[in-house]
PDB file of N, CA and C in Angstrom:
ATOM      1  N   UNK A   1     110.270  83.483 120.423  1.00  0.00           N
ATOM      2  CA  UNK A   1     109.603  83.380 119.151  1.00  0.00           C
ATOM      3  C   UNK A   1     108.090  83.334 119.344  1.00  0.00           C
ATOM      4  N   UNK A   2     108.038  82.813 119.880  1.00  0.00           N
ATOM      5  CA  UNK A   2     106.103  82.546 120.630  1.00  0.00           C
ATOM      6  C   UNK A   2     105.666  83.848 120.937  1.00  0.00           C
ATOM      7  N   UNK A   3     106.114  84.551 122.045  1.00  0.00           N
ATOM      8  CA  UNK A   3     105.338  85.780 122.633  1.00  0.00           C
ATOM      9  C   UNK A   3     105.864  86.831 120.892  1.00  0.00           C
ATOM     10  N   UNK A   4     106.867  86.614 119.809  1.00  0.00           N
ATOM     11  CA  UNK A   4     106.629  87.112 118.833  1.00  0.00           C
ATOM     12  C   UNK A   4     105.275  86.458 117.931  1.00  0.00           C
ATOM     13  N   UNK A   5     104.972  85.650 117.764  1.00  0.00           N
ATOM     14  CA  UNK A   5     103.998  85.231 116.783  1.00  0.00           C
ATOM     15  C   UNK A   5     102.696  85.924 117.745  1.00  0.00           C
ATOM     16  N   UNK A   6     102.589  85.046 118.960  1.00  0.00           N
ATOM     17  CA  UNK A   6     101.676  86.015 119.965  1.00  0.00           C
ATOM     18  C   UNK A   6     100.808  87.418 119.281  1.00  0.00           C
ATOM     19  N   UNK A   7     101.695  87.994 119.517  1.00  0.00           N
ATOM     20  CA  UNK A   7     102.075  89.432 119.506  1.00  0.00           C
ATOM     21  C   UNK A   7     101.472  89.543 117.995  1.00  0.00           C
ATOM     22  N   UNK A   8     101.993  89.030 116.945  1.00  0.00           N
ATOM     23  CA  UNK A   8     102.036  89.471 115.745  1.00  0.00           C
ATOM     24  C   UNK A   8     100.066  88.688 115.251  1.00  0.00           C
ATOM     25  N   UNK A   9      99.690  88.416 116.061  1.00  0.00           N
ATOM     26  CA  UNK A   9      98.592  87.653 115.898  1.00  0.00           C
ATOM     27  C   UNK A   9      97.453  88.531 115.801  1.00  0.00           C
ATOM     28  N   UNK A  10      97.489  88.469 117.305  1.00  0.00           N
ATOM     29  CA  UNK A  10      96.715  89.214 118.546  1.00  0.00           C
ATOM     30  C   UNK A  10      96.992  90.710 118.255  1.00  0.00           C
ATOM     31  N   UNK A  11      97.540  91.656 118.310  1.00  0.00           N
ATOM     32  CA  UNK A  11      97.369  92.633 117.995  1.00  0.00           C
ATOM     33  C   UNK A  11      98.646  93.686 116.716  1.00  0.00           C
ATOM     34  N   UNK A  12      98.625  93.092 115.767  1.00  0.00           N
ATOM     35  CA  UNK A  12      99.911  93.480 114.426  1.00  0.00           C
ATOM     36  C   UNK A  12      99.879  95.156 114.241  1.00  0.00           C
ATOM     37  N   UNK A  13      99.028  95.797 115.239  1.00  0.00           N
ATOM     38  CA  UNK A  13      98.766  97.206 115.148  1.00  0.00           C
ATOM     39  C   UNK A  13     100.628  98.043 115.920  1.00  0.00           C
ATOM     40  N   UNK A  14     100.520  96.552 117.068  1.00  0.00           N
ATOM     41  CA  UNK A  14     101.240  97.124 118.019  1.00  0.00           C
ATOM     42  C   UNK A  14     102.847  97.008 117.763  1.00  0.00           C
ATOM     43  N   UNK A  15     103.444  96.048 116.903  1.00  0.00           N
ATOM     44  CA  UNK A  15     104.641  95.439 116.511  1.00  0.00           C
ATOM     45  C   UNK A  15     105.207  96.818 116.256  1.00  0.00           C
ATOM     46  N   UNK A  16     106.252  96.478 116.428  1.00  0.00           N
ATOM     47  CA  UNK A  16     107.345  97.619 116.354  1.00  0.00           C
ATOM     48  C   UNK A  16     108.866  96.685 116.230  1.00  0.00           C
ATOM     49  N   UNK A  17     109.887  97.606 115.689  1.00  0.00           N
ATOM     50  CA  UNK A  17     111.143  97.152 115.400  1.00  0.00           C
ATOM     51  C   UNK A  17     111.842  96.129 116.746  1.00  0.00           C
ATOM     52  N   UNK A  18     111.580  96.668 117.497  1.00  0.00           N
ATOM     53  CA  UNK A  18     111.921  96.188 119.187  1.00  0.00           C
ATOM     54  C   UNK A  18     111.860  94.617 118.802  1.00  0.00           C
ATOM     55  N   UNK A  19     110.182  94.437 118.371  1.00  0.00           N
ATOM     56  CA  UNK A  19     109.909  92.782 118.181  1.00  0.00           C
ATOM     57  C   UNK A  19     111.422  92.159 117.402  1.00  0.00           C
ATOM     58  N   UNK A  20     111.169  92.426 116.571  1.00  0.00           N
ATOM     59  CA  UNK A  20     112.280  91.731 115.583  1.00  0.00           C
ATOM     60  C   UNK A  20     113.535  91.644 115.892  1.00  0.00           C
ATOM     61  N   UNK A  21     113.926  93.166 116.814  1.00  0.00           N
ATOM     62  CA  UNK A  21     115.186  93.155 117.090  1.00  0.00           C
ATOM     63  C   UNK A  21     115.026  92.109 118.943  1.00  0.00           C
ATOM     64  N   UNK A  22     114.361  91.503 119.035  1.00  0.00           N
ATOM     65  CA  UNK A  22     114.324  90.227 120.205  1.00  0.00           C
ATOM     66  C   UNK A  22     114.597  89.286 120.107  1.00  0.00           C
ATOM     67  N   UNK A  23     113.624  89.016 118.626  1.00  0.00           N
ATOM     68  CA  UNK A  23     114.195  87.805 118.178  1.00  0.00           C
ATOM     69  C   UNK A  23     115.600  87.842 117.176  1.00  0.00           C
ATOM     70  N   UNK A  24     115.962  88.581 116.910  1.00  0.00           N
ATOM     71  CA  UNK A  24     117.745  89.014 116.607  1.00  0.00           C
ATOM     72  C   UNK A  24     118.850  88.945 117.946  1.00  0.00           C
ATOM     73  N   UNK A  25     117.826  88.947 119.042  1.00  0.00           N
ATOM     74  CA  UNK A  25     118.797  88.505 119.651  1.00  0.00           C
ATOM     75  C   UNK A  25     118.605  87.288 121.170  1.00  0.00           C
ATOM     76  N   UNK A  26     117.386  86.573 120.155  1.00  0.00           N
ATOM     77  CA  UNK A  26     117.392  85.298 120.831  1.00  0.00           C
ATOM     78  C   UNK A  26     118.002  84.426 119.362  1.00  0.00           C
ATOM     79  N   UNK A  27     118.945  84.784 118.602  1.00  0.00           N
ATOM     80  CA  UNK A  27     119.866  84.005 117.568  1.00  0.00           C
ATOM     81  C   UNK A  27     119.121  83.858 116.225  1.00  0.00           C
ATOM     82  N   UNK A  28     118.210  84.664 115.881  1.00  0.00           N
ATOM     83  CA  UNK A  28     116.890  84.130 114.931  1.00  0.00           C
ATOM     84  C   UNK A  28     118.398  85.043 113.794  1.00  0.00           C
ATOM     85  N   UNK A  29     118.583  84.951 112.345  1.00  0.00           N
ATOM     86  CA  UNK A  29     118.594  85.473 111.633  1.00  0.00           C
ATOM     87  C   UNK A  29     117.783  86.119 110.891  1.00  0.00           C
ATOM     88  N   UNK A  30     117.870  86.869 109.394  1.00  0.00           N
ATOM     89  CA  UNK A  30     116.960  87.854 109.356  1.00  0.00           C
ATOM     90  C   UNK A  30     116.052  86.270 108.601  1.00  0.00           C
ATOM     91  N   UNK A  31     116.425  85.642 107.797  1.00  0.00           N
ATOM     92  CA  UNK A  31     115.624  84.922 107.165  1.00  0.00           C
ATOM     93  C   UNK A  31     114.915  84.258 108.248  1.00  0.00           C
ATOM     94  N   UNK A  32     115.732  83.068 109.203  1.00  0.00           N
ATOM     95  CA  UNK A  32     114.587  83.219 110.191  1.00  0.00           C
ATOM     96  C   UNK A  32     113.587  84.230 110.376  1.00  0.00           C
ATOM     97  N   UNK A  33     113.356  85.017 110.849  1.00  0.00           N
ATOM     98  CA  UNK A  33     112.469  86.200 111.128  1.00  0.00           C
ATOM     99  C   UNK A  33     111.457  86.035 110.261  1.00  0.00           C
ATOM    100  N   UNK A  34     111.749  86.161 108.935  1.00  0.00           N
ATOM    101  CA  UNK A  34     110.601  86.104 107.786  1.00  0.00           C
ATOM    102  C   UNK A  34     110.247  84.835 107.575  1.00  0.00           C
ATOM    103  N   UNK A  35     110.722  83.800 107.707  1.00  0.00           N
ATOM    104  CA  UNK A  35     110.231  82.577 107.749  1.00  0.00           C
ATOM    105  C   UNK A  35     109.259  82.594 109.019  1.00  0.00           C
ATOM    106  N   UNK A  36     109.493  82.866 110.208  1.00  0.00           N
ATOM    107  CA  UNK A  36     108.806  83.071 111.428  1.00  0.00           C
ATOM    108  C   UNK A  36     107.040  84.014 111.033  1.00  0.00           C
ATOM    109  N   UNK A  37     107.431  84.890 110.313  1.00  0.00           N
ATOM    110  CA  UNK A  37     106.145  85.854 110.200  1.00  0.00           C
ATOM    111  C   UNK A  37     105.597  85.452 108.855  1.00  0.00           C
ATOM    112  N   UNK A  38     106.093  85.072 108.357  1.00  0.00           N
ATOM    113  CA  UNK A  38     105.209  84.223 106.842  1.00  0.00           C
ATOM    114  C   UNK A  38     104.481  83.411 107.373  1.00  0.00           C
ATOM    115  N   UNK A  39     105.243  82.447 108.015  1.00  0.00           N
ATOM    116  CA  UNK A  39     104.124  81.510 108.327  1.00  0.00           C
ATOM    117  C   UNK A  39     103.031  81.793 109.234  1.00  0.00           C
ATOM    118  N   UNK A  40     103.386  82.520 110.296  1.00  0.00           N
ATOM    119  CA  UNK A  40     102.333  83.674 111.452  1.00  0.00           C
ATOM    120  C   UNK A  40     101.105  84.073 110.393  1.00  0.00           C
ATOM    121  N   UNK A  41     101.716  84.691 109.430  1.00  0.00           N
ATOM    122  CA  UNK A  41     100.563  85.390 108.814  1.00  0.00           C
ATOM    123  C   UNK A  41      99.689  84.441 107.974  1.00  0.00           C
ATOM    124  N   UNK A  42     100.313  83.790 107.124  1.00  0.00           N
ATOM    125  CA  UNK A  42      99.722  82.854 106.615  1.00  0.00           C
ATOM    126  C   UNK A  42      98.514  82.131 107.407  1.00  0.00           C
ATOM    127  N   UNK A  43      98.835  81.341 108.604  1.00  0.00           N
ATOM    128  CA  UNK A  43      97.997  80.821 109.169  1.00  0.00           C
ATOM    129  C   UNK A  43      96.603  81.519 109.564  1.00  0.00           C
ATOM    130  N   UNK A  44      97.122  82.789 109.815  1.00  0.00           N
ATOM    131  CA  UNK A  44      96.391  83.580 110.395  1.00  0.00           C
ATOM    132  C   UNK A  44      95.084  84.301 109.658  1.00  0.00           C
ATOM    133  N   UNK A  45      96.022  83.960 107.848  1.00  0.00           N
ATOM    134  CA  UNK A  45      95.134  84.631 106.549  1.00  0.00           C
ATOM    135  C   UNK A  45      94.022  83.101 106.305  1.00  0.00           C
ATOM    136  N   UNK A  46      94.629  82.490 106.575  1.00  0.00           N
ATOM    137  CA  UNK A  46      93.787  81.065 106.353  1.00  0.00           C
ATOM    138  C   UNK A  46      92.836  80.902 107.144  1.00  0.00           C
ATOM    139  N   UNK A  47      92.809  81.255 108.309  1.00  0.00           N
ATOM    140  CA  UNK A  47      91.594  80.966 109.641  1.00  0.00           C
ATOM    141  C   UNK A  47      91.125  81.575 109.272  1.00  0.00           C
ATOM    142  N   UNK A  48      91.124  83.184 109.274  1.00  0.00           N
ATOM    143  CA  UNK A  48      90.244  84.555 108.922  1.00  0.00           C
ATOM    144  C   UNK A  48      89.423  84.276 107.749  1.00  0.00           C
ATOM    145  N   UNK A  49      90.060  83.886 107.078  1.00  0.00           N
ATOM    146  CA  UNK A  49      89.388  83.901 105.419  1.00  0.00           C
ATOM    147  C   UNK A  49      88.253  82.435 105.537  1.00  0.00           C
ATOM    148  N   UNK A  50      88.483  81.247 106.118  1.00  0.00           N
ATOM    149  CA  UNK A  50      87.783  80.565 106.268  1.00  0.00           C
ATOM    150  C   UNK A  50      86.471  80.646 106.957  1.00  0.00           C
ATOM    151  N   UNK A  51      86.901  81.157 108.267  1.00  0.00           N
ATOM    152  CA  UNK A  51      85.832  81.976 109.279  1.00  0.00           C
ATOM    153  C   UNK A  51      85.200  82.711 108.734  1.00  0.00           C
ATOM    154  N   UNK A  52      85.655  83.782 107.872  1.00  0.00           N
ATOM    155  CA  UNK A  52      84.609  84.741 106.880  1.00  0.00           C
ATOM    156  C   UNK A  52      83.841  83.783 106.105  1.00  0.00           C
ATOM    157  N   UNK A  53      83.948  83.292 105.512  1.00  0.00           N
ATOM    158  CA  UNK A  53      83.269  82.213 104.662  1.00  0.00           C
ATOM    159  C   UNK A  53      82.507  81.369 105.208  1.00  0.00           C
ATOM    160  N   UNK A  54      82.763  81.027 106.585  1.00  0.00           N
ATOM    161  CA  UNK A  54      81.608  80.484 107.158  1.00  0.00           C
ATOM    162  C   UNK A  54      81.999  78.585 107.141  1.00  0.00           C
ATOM    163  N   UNK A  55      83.255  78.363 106.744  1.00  0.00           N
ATOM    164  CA  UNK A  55      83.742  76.847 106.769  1.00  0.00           C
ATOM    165  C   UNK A  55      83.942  76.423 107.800  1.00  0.00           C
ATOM    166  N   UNK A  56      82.887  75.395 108.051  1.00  0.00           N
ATOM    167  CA  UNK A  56      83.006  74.836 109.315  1.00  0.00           C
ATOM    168  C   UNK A  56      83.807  73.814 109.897  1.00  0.00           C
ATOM    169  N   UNK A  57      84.647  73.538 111.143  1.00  0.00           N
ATOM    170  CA  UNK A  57      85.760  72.977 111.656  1.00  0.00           C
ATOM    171  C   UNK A  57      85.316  71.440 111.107  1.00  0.00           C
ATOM    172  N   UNK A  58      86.931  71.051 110.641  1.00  0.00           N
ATOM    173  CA  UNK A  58      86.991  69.478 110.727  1.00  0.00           C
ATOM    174  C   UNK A  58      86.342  69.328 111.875  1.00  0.00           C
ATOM    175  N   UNK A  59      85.575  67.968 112.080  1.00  0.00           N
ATOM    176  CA  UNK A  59      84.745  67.190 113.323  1.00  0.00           C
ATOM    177  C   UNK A  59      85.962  66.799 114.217  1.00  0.00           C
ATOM    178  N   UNK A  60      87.175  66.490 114.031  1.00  0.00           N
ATOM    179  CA  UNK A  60      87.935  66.254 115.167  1.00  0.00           C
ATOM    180  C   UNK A  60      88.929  67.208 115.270  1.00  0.00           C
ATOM    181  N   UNK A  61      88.438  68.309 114.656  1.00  0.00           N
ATOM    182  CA  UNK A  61      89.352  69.692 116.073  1.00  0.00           C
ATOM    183  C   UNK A  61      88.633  69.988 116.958  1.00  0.00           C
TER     184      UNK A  61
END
């Protein structure tokens, strides 16, 4: 699941069916899966969008 979020982070150009079908068969169901990349992306829309904006880190991260 990791080297999937990884992956889906770091470069989402490169994802291909392969990904998904890995974690299909490290036991993920499909809802798993989308629960897995919702939240991937999400986080990922939240840093970006903050960073664009210029919001600077809580003092204790």
């Amino acid at each position: 699941m990791l080297t999937y979020v990884e992956k889906l982070i770091r470069t989402p150009h490169e994802m291909t069916s392969g990904d998904v079908d890995s974690l299909r068969g490290a036991d993920f169901n499909d809802r798993d899966i989308l629960d897995i990349c919702t939240v991937a992306a999400y986080f990922s829309y939240v840093n970006r969008l903050a960073s664009g904006l210029g919001v600077p880190l809580e003092s204790w991260l």
